[in-house]
Every structure is written in structure tokens, then in C-alpha cells.
N, C-alpha and C. Protein backbone atom coordinates (compact mmCIF):
# COMPACT_ATOMS: atom_id res chain seq x y z
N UNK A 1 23.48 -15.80 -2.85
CA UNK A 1 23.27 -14.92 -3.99
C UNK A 1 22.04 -15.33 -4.80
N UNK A 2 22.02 -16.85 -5.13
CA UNK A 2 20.78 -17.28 -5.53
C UNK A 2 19.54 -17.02 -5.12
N UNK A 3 19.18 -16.63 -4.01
CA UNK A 3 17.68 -16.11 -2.94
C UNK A 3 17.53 -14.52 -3.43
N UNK A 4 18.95 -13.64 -3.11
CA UNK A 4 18.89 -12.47 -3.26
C UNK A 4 18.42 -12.16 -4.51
N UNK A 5 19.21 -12.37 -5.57
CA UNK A 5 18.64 -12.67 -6.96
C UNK A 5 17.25 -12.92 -7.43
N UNK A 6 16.98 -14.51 -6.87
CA UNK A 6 15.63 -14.52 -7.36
C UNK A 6 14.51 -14.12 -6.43
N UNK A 7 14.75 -13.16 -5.03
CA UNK A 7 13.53 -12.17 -4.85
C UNK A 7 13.80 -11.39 -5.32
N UNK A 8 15.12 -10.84 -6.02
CA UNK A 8 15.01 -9.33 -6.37
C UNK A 8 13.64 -9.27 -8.07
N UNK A 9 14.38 -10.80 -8.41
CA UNK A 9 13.38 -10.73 -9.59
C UNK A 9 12.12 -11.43 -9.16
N UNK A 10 11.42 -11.83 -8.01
CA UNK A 10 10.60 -11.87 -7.93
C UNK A 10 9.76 -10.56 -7.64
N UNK A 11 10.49 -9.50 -7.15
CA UNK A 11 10.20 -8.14 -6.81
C UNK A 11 9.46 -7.23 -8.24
N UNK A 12 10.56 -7.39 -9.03
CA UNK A 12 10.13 -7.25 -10.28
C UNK A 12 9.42 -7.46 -11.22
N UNK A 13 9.07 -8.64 -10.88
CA UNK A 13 7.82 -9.38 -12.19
C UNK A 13 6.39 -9.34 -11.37
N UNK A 14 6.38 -9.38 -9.97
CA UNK A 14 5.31 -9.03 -9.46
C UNK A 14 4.32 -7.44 -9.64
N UNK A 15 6.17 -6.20 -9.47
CA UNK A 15 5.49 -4.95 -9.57
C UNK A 15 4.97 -4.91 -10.85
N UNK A 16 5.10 -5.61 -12.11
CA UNK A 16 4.61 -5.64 -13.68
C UNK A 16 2.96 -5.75 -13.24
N UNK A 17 2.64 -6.49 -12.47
CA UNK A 17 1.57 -7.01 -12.47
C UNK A 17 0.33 -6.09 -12.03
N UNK A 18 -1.00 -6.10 -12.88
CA UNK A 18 -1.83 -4.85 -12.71
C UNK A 18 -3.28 -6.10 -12.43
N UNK A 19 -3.66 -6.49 -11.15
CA UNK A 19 -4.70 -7.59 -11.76
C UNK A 19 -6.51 -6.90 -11.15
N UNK A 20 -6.78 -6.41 -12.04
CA UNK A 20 -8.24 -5.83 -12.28
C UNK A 20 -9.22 -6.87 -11.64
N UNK A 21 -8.36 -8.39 -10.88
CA UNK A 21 -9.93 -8.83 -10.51
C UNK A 21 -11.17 -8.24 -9.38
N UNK A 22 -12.04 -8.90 -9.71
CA UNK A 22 -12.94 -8.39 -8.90
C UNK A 22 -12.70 -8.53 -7.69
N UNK A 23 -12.68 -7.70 -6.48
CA UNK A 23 -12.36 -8.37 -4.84
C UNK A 23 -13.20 -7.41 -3.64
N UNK A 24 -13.28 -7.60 -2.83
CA UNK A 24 -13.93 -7.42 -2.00
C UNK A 24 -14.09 -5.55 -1.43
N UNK A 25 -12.62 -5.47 -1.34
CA UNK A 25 -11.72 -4.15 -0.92
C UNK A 25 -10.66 -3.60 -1.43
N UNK A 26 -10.33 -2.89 -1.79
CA UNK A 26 -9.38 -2.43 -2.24
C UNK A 26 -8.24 -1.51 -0.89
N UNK A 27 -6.93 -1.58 -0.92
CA UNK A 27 -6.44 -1.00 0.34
C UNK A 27 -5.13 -0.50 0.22
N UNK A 28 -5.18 1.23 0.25
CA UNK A 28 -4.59 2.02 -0.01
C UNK A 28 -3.47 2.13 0.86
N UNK A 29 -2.46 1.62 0.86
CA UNK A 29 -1.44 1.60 2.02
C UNK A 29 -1.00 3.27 2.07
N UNK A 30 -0.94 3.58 2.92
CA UNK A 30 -0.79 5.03 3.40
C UNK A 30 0.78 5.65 2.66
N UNK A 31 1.28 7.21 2.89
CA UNK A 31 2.18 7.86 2.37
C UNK A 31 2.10 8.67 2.93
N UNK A 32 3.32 10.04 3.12
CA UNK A 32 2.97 11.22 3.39
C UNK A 32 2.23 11.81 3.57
N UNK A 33 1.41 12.66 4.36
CA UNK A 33 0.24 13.97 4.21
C UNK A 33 0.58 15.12 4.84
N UNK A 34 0.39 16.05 4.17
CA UNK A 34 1.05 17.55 4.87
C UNK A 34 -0.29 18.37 5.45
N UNK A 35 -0.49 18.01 6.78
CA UNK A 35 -1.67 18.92 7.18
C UNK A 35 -2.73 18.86 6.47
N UNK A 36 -3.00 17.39 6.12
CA UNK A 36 -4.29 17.22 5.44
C UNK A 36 -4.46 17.26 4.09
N UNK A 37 -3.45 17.20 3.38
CA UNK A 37 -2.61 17.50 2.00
C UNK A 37 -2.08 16.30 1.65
N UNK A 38 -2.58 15.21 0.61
CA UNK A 38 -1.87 13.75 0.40
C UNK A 38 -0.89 14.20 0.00
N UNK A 39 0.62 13.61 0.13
CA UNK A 39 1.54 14.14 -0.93
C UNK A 39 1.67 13.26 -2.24
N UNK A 40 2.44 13.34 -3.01
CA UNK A 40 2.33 12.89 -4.30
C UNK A 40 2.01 11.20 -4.30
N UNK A 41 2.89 10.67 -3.79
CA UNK A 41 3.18 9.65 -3.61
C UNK A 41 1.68 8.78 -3.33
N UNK A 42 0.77 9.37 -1.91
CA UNK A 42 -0.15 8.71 -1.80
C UNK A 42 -1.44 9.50 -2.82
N UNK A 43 -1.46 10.57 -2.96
CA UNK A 43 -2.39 10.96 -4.35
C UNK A 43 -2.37 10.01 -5.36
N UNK A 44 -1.38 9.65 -5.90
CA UNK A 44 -0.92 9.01 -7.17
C UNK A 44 -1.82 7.25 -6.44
N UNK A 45 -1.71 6.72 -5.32
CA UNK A 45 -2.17 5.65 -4.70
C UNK A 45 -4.16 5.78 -4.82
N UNK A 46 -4.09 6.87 -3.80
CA UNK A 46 -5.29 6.80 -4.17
C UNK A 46 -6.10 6.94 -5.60
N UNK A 47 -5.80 7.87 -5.90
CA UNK A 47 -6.56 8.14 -7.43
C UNK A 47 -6.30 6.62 -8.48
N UNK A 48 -5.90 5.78 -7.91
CA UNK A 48 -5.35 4.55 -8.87
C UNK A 48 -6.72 3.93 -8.53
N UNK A 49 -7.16 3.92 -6.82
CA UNK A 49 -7.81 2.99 -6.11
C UNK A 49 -9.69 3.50 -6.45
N UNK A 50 -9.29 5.04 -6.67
CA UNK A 50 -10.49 5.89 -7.41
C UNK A 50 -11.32 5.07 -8.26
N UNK A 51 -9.90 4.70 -9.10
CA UNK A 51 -10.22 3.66 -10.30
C UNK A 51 -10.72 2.89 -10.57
N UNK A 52 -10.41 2.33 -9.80
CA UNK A 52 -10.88 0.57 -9.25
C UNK A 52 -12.04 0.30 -8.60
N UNK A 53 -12.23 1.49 -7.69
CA UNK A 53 -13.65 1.53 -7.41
C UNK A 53 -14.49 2.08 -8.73
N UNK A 54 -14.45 3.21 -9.50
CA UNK A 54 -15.24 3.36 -10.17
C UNK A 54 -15.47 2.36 -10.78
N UNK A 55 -14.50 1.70 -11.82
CA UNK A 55 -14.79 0.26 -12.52
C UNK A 55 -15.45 -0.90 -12.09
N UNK A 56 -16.31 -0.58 -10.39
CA UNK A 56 -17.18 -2.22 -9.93
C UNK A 56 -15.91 -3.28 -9.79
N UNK A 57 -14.46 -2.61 -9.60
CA UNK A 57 -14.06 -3.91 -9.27
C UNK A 57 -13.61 -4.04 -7.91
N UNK A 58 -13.86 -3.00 -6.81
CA UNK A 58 -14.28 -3.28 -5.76
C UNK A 58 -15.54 -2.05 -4.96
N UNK A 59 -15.55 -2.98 -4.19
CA UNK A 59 -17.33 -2.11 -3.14
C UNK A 59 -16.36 -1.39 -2.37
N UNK A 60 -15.42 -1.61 -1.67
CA UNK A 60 -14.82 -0.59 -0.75
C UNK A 60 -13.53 -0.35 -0.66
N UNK A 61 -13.17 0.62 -0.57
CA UNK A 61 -11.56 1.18 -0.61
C UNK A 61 -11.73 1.64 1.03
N UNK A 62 -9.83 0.81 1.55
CA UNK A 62 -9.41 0.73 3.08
C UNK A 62 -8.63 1.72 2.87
N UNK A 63 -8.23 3.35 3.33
CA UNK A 63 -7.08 3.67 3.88
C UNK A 63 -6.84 3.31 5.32
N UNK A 64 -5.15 3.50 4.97
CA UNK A 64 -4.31 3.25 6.01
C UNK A 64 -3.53 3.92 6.74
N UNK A 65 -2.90 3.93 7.24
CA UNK A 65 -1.99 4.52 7.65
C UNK A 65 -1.75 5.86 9.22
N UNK A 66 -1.08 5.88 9.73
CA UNK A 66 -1.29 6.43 11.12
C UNK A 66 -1.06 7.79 11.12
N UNK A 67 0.02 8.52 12.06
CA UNK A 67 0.22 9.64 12.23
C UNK A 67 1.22 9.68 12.40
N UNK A 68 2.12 10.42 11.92
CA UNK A 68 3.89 11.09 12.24
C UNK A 68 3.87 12.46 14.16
N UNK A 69 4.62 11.94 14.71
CA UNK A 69 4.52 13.20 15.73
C UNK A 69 4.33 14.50 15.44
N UNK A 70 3.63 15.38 15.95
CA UNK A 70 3.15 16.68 15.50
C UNK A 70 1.63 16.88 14.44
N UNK A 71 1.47 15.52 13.60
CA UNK A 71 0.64 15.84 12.89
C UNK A 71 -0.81 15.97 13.40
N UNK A 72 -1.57 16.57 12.37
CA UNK A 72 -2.97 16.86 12.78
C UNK A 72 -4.15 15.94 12.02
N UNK A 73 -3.50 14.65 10.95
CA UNK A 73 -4.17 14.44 10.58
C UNK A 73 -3.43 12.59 10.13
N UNK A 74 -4.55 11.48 10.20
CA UNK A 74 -3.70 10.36 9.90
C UNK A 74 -3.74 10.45 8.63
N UNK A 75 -2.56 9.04 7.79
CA UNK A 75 -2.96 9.68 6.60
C UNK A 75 -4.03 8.38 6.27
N UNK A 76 -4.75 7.79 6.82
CA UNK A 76 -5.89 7.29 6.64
C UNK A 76 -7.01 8.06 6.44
N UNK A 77 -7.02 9.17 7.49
CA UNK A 77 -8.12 9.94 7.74
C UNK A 77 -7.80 10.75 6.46
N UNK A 78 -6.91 11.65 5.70
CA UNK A 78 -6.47 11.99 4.64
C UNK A 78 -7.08 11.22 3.30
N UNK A 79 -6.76 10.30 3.56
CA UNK A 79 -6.89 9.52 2.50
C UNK A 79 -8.33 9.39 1.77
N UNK A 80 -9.11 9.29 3.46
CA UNK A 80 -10.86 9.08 3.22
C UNK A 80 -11.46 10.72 2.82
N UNK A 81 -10.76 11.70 3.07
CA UNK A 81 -11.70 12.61 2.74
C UNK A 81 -11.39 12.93 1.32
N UNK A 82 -9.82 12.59 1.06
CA UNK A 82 -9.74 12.69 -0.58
C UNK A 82 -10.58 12.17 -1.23
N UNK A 83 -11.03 10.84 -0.83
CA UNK A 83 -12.43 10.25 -2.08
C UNK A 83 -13.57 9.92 -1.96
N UNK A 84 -14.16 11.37 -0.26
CA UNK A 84 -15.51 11.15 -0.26
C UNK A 84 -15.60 13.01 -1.46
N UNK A 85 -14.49 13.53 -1.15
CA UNK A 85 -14.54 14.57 -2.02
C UNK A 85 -14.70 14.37 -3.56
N UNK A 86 -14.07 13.41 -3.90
CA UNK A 86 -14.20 12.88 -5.44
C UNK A 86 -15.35 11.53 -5.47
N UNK A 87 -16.93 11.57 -4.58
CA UNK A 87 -18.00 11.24 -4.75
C UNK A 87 -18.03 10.35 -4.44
N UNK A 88 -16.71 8.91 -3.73
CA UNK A 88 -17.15 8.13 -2.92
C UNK A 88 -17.95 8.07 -1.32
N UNK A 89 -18.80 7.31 -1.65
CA UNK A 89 -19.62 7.48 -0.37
C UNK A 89 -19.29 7.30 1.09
N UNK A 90 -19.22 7.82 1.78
CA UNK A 90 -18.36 8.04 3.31
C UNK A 90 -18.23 6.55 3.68
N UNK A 91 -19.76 5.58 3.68
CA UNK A 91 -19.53 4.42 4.11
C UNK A 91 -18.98 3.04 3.21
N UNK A 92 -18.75 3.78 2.16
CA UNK A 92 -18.20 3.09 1.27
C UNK A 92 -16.21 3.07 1.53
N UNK A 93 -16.25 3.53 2.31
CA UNK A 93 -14.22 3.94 2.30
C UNK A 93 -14.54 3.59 4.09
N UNK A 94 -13.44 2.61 4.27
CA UNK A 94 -13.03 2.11 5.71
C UNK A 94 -11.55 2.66 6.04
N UNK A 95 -12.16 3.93 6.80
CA UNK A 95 -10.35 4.51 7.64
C UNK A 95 -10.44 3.90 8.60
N UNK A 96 -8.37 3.37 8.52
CA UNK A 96 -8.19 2.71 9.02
C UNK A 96 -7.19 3.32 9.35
N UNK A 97 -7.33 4.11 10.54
CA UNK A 97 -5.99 5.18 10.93
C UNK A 97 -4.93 5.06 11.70
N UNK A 98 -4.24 3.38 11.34
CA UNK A 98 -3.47 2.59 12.58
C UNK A 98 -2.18 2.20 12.06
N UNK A 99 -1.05 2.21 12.20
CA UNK A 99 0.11 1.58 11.71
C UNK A 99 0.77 2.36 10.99
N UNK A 100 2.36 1.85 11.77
CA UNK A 100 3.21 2.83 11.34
C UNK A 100 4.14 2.12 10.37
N UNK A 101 3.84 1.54 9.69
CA UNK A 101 4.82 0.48 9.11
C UNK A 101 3.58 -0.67 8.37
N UNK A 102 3.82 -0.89 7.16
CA UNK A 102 3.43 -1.58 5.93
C UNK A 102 2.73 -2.75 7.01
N UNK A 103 3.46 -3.67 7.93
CA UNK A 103 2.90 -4.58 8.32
C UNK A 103 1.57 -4.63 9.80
N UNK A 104 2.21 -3.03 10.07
CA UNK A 104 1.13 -2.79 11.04
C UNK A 104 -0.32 -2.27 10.11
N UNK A 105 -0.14 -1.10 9.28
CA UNK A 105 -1.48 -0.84 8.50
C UNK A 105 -2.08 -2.34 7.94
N UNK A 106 -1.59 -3.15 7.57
CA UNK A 106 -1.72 -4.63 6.71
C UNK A 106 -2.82 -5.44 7.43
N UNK A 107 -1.88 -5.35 8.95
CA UNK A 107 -3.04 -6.13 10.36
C UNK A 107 -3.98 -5.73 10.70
N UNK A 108 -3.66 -4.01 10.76
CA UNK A 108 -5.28 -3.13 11.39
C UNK A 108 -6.34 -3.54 10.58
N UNK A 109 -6.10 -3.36 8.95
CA UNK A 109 -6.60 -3.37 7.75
C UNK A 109 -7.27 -4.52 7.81
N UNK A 110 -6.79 -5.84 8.03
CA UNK A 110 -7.36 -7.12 8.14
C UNK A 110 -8.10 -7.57 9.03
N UNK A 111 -8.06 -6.59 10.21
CA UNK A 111 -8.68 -7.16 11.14
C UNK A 111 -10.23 -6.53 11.20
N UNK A 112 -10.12 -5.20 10.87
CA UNK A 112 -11.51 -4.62 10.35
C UNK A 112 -12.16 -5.18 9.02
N UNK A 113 -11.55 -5.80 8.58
CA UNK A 113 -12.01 -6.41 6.88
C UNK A 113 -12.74 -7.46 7.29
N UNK A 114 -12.27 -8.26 8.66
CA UNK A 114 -12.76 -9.62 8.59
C UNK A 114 -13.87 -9.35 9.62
N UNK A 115 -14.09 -8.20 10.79
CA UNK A 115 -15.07 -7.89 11.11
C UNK A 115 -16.62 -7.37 10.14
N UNK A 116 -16.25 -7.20 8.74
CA UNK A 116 -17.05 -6.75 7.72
C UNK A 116 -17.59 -8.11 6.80
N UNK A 117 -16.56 -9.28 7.26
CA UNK A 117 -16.71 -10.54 6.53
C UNK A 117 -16.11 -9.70 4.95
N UNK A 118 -15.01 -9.09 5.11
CA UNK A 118 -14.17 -8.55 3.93
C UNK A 118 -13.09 -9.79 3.53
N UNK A 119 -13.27 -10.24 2.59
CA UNK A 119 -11.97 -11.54 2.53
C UNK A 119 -11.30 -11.51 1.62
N UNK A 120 -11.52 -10.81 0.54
CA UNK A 120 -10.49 -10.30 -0.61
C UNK A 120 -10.50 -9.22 -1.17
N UNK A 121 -8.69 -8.79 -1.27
CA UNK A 121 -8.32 -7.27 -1.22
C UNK A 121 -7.22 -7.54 -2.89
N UNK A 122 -7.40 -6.06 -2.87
CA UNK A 122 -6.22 -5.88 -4.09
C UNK A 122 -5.89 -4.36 -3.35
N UNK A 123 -4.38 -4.99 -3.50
CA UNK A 123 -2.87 -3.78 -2.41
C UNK A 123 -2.62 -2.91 -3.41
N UNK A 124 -2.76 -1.77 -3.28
CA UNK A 124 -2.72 -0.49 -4.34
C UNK A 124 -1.45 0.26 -3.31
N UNK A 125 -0.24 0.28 -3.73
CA UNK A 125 0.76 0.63 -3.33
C UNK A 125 1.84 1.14 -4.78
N UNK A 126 2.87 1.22 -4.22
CA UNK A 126 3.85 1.24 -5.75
C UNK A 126 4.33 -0.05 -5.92
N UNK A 127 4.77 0.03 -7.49
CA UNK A 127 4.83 -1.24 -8.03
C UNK A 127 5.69 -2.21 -6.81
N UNK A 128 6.40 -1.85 -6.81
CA UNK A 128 7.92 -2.61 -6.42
C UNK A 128 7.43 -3.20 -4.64
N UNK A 129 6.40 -2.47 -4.41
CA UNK A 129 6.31 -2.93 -2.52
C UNK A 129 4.91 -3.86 -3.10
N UNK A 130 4.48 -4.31 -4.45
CA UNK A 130 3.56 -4.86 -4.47
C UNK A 130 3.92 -6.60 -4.13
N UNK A 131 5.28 -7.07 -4.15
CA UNK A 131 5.05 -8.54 -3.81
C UNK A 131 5.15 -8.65 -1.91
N UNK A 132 5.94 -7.72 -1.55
CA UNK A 132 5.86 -7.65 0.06
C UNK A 132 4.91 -7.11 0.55
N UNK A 133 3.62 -6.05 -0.08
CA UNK A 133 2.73 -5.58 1.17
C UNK A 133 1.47 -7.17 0.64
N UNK A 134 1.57 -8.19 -0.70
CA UNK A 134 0.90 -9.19 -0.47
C UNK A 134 1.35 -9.82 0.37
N UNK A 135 2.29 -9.94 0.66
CA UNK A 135 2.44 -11.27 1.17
C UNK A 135 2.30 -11.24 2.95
N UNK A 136 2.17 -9.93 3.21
CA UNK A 136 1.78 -9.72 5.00
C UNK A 136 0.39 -9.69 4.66
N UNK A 137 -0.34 -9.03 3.66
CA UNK A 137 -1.76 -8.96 3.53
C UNK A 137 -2.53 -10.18 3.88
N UNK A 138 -2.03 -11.37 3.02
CA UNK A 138 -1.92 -13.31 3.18
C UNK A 138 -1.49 -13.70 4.56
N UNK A 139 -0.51 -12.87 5.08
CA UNK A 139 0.02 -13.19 6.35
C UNK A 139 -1.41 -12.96 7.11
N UNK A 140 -1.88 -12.05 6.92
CA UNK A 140 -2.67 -11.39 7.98
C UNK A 140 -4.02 -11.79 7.64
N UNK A 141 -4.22 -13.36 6.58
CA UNK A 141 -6.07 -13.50 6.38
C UNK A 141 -6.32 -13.33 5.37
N UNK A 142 -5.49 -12.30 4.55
CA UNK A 142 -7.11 -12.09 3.59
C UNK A 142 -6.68 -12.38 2.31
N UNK A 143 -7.02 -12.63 0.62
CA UNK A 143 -6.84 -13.48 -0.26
C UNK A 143 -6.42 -12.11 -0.72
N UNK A 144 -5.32 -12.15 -1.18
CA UNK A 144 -4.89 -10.90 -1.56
C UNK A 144 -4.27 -10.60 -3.16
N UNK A 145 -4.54 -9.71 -3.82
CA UNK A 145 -3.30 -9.67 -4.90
C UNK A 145 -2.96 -8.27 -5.72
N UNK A 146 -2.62 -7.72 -6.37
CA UNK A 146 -2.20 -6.31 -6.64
C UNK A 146 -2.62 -5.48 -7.63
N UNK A 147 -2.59 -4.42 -6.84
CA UNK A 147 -3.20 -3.59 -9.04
C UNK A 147 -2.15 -2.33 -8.25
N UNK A 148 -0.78 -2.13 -8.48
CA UNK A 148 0.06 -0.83 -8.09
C UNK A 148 -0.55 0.32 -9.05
N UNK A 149 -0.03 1.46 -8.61
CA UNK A 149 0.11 2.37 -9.61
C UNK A 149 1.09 2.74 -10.18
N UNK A 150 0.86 3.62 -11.17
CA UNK A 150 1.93 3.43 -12.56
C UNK A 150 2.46 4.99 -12.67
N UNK A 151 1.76 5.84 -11.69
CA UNK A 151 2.10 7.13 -11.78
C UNK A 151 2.68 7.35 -10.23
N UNK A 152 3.55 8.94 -10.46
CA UNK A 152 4.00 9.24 -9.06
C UNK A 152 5.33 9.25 -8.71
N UNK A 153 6.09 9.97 -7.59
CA UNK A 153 7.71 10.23 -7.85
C UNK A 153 8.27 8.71 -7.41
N UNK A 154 7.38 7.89 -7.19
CA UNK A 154 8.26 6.42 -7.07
C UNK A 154 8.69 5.59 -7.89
N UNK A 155 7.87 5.89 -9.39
CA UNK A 155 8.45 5.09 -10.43
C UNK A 155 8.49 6.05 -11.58
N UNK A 156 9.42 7.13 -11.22
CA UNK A 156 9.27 7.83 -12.74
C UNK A 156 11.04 7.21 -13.20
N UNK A 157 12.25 7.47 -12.34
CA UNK A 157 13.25 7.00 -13.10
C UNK A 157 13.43 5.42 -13.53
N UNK A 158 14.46 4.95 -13.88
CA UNK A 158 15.24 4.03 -13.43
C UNK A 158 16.24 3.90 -12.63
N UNK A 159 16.62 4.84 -12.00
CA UNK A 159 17.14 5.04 -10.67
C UNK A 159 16.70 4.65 -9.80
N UNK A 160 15.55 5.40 -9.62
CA UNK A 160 14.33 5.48 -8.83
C UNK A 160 14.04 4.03 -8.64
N UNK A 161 13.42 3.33 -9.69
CA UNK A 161 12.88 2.11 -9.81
C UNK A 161 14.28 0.69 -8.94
N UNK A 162 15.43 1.04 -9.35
CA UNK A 162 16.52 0.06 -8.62
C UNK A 162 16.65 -0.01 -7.38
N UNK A 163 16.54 1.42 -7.38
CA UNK A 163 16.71 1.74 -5.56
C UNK A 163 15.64 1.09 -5.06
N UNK A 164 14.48 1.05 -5.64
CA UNK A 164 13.06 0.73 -4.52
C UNK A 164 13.23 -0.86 -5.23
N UNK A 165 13.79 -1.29 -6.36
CA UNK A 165 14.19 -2.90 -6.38
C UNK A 165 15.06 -3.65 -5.12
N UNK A 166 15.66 -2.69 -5.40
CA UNK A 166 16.84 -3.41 -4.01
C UNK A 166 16.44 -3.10 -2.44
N UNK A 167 15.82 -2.22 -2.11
CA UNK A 167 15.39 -2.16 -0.97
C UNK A 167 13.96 -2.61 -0.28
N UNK A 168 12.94 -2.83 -1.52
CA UNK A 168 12.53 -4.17 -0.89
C UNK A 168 12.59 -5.70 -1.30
N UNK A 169 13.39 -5.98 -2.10
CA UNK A 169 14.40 -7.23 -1.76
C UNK A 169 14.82 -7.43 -0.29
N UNK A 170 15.67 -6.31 0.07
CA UNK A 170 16.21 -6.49 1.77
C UNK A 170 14.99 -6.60 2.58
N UNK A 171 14.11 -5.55 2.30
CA UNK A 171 13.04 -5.46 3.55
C UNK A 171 12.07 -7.10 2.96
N UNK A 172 11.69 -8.00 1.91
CA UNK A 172 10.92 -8.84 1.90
C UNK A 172 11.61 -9.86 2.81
N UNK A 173 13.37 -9.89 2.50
CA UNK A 173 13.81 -11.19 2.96
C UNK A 173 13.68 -10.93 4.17
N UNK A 174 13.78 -10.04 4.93
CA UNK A 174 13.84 -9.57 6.37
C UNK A 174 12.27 -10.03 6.65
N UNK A 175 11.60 -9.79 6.25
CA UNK A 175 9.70 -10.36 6.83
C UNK A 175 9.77 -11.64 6.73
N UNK A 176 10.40 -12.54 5.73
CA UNK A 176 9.98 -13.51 5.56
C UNK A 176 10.95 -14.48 6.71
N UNK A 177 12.01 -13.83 7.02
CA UNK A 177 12.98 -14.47 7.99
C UNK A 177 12.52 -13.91 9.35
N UNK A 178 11.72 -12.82 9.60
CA UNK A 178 11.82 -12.28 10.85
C UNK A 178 10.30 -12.33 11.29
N UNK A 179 8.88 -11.99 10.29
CA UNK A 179 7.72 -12.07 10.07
C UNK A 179 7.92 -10.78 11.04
N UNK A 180 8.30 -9.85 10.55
CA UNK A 180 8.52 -8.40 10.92
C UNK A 180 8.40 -7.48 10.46
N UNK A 181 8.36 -6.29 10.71
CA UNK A 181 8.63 -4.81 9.55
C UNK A 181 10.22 -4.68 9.59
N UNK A 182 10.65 -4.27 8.38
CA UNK A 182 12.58 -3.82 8.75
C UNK A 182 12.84 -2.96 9.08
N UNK A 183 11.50 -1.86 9.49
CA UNK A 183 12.52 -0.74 10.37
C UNK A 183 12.60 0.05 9.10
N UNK A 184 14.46 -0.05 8.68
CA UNK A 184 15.21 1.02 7.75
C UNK A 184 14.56 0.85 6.81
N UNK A 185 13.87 -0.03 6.11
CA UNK A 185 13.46 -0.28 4.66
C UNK A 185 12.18 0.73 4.66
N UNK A 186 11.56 0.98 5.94
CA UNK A 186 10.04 1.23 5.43
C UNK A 186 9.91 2.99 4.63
N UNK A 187 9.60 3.13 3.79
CA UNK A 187 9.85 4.52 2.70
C UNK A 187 9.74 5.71 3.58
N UNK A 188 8.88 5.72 4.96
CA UNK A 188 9.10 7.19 5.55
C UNK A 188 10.28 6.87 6.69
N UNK A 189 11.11 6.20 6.52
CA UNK A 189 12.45 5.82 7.29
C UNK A 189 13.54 6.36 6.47
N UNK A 190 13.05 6.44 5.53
CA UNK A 190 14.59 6.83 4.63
C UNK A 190 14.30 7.95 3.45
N UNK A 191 15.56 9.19 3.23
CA UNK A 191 15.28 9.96 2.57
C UNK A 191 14.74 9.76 1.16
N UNK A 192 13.79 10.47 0.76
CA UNK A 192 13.30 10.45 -0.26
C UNK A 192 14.31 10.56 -1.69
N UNK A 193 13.65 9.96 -2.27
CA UNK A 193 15.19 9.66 -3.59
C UNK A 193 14.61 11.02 -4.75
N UNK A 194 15.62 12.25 -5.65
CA UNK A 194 15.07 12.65 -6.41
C UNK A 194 14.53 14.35 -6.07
């Protein structure tokens, strides 16, 4: 109970955390896209990462993320045209259109970063997946640490917010015991809450 406990509150005091330093890349872990359409979830991601680039506190923003069967579009590739449309420069945004699961986008992500001599990232995800997508980010190389976003249907309740407390609690202890993805935990595995 003591472990469960104190990752759940390590889960918690991490998603608080917004850290503006300066880093190399910034890296948009992927979400939904409907035919080329971010859905809320990763809109709310990117436009955070918008941010962060505008502010000089990083040179390049990574999307991530792969493809669902049937689709026509990754949501990496999604991701990059959302913010060459809002005036980032094409070679300024690294799609990275690989991984179906937090720890696969994490590796693709790292492994093109370190081909760029990219060595420090800040994980723009929702709050609550911000202490588990660091800690595969670290797994995978690169000096990592978080700026989540604060908008979007993942943290508007407190409902909302417990449910995604407690479920990656399960999915961190599961990486850190298995150095795996959990499968059920990962957010397009399980119905959307709301």
C-alpha cells in the first residue's frame, strides 16, 4: 500500500509541475485525430507546445504518434501540419509518425533526437501522464522534464483528474516493474471518461 500510495502521490505533485526551462525539443505525445482533425485532447497538447516554442524555450517541437487501422493520417503527421499552419517552420517540427503506445512514440522520438544531437526535451502531455511519459523519455536517453497542459477534456473534472490519478499509478508501476507499455492503461485502450 505504501508504493501504491506514494506513486499515486508522486503522480500528483509531478502533474503540478509546469517547468518553462530552456531545452532542446519539445515533444508532443500524440492523441486522437479524425481524418486529419486533432481531437481535443491533442489540440489542447499541441497549442501548449505552440507556446513553448513561441517563448524561445525550445528550437523544435517532436510530434508523435502512429496510426489507428483505417486511418488516413498519423497523428504525428496531424500534429505537424497543425503548427506549420499556425507559422511554425516545416523544419522546425520533427514528425515522428511511429508508436502506438506512450513508450513506443518516447523511443522513435529519442532515437531521431539523438540523430539531431537533440538531448533535452520537455514532455507536453496531460498533467497526470507527466511523471510516466518522463521517466521512459530518461529511459530512452534524453534529459527530460515537463511543462503538461492545463486545458482540455482530460483535466477539466475531479473525476476526471482521479481516474487518470489512479490509472497511471497502475500503468507507472507496471513500466517500472516490466520496462513496458501496460497495454489497458494506455488512453486510446480505454473508453473515454465524460
Amino acid at each position: 500500500m505504501l508504493v501504491v500510495g506514494g506513486t499515486a502521490f508522486r503522480v500528483w505533485q509531478v502533474a503540478r509541475v509546469d517547468d518553462w526551462t530552456k531545452a532542446d525539443v519539445a515533444i508532443v505525445l500524440g492523441a486522437a485525430q479524425y481524418n486529419g482533425v486533432p481531437s481535443d485532447v491533442l489540440a489542447a497538447r499541441l497549442e501548449h507546445a505552440l507556446g513553448l516554442y513561441r517563448e524561445g524555450v525550445v528550437s523544435y517541437i517532436a510530434t508523435t504518434g502512429g496510426r489507428q487501422p483505417g486511418d488516413n493520417f498519423t497523428e504525428g503527421q496531424v500534429g505537424k501540419l497543425w503548427l506549420v499552419k499556425r507559422g511554425v517552420p516545416e523544419d522546425k517540427v520533427l514528425q515522428v509518425g511511429e508508436g502506438a503506445d506512450t513508450l513506443g512514440s518516447l523511443r522513435a522520438v529519442a532515437s531521431v533526437a539523438q540523430e539531431r544531437s537533440l538531448n533535452t526535451a520537455v514532455i507536453v502531455s496531460d498533467p497526470w501522464h507527466s511523471l510516466r511519459a518522463r521517466t521512459m523519455a530518461e529511459d530512452a536517453g534524453l534529459k527530460a522534464w515537463t511543462s503538461p497542459t492545463r486545458v482540455g477534456p482530460n483535466v477539466q473534472t475531479r473525476e476526471t483528474q482521479l481516474y487518470y490519478i489512479k490509472r497511471e499509478t497502475g500503468a507507472l508501476l507496471y513500466y517500472r516493474l516490466m520496462k513496458a507499455h501496460a497495454g489497458v492503461f494506455e488512453e486510446f485502450n480505454l473508453p473515454k471518461i465524460g
